[in-house]
N, C-alpha and C. Protein backbone atom coordinates (compact mmCIF):
# COMPACT_ATOMS: atom_id res chain seq x y z
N UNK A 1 118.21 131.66 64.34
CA UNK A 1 118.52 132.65 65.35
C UNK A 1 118.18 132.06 66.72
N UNK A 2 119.03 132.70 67.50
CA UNK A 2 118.61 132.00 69.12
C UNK A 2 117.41 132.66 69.76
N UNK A 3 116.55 131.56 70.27
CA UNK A 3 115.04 132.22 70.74
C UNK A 3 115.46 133.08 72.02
N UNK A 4 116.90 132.95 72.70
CA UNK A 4 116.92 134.10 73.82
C UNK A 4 117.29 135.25 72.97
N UNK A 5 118.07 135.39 72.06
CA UNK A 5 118.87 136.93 71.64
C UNK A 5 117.17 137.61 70.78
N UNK A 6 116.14 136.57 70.69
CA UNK A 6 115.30 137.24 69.47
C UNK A 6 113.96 137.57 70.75
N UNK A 7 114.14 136.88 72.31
CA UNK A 7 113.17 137.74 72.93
C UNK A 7 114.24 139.31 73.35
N UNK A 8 115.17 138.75 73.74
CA UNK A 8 115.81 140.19 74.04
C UNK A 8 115.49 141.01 73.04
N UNK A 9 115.62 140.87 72.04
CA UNK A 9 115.61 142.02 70.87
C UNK A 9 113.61 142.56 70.82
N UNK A 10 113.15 141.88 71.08
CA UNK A 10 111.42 141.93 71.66
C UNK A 10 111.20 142.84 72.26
N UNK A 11 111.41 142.62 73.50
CA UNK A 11 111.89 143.57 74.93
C UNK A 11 112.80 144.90 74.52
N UNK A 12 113.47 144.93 73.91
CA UNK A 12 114.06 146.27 73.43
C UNK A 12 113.92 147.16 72.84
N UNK A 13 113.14 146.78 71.53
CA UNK A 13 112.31 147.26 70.59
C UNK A 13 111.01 147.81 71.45
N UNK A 14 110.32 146.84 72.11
CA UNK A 14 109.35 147.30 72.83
C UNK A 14 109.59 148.54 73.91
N UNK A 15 110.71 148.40 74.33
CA UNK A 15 110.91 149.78 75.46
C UNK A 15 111.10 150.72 74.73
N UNK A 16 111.68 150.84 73.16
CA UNK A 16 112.12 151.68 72.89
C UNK A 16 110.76 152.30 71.87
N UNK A 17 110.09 151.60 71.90
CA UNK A 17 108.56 151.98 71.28
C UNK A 17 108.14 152.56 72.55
N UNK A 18 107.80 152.46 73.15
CA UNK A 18 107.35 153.11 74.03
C UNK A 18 107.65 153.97 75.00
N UNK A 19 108.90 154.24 74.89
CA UNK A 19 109.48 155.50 75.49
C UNK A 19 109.55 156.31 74.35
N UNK A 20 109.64 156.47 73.26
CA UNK A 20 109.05 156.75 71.85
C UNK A 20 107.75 157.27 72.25
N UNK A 21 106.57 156.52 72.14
CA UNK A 21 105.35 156.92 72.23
C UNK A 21 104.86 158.03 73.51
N UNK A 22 105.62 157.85 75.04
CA UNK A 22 105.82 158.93 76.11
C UNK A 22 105.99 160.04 75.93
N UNK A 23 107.35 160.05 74.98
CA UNK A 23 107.82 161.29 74.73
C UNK A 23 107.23 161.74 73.75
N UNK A 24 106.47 161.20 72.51
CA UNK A 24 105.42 162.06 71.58
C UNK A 24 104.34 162.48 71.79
N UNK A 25 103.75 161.91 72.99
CA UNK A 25 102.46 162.27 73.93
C UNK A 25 102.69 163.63 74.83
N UNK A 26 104.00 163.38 75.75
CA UNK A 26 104.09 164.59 77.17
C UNK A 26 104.41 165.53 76.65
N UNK A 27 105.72 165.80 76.02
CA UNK A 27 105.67 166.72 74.88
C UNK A 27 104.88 168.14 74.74
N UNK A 28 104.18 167.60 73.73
CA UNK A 28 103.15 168.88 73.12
C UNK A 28 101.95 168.80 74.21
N UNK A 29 101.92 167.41 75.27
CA UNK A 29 101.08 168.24 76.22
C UNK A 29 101.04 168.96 76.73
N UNK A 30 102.76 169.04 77.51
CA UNK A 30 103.43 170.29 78.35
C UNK A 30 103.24 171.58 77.81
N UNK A 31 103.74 171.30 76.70
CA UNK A 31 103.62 172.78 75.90
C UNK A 31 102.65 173.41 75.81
N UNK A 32 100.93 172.77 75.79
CA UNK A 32 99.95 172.99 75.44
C UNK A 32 99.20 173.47 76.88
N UNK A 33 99.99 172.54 77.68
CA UNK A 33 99.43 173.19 79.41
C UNK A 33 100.08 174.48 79.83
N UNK A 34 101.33 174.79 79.43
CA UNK A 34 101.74 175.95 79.87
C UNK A 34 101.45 177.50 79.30
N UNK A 35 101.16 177.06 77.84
CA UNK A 35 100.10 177.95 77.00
C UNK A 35 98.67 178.72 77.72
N UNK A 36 98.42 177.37 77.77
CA UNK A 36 96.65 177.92 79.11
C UNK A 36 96.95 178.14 80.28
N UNK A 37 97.77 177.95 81.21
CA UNK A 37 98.00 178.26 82.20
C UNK A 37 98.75 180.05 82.42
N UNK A 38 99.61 180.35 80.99
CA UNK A 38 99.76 181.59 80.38
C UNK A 38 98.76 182.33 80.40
N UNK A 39 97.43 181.81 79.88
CA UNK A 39 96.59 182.93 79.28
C UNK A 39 95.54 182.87 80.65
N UNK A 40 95.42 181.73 80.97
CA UNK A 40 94.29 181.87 81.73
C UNK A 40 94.72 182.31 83.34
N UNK A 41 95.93 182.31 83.25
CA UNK A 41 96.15 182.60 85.13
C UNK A 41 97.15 183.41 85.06
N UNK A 42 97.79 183.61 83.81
CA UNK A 42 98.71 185.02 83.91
C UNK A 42 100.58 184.44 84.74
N UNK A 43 100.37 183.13 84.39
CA UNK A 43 102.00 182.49 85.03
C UNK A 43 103.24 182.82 84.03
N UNK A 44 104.04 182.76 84.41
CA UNK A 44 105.59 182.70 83.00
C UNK A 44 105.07 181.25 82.22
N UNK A 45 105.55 181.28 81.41
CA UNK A 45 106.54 180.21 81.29
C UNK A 45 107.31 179.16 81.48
N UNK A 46 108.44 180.14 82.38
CA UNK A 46 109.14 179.27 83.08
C UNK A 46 108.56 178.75 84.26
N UNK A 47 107.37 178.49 84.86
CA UNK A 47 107.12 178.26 86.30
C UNK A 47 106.62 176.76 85.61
């Protein structure tokens, strides 16, 4: 295999791990901040 097409494929995998891992983190944080911010300050939801 060619050592350029097998770093590209490195680099790709890697962004895509980790925009992967972003979005399984912010996620249920958001969700989890707007929950307490619900109960404890009386906001929507939607704000």
């Amino acid at each position: 295999m060619n050592i350029g097409m097998l770093i590209v494929a490195l680099i790709g995998g890697a962004a895509g791990l980790l925009s992967t891992l972003y979005l399984l983190v912010s996620l249920p944080t958001v969700i989890v901040w707007k929950i307490y911010r619900r109960f404890r300050y009386g906001y929507s939801l939607n704000q």
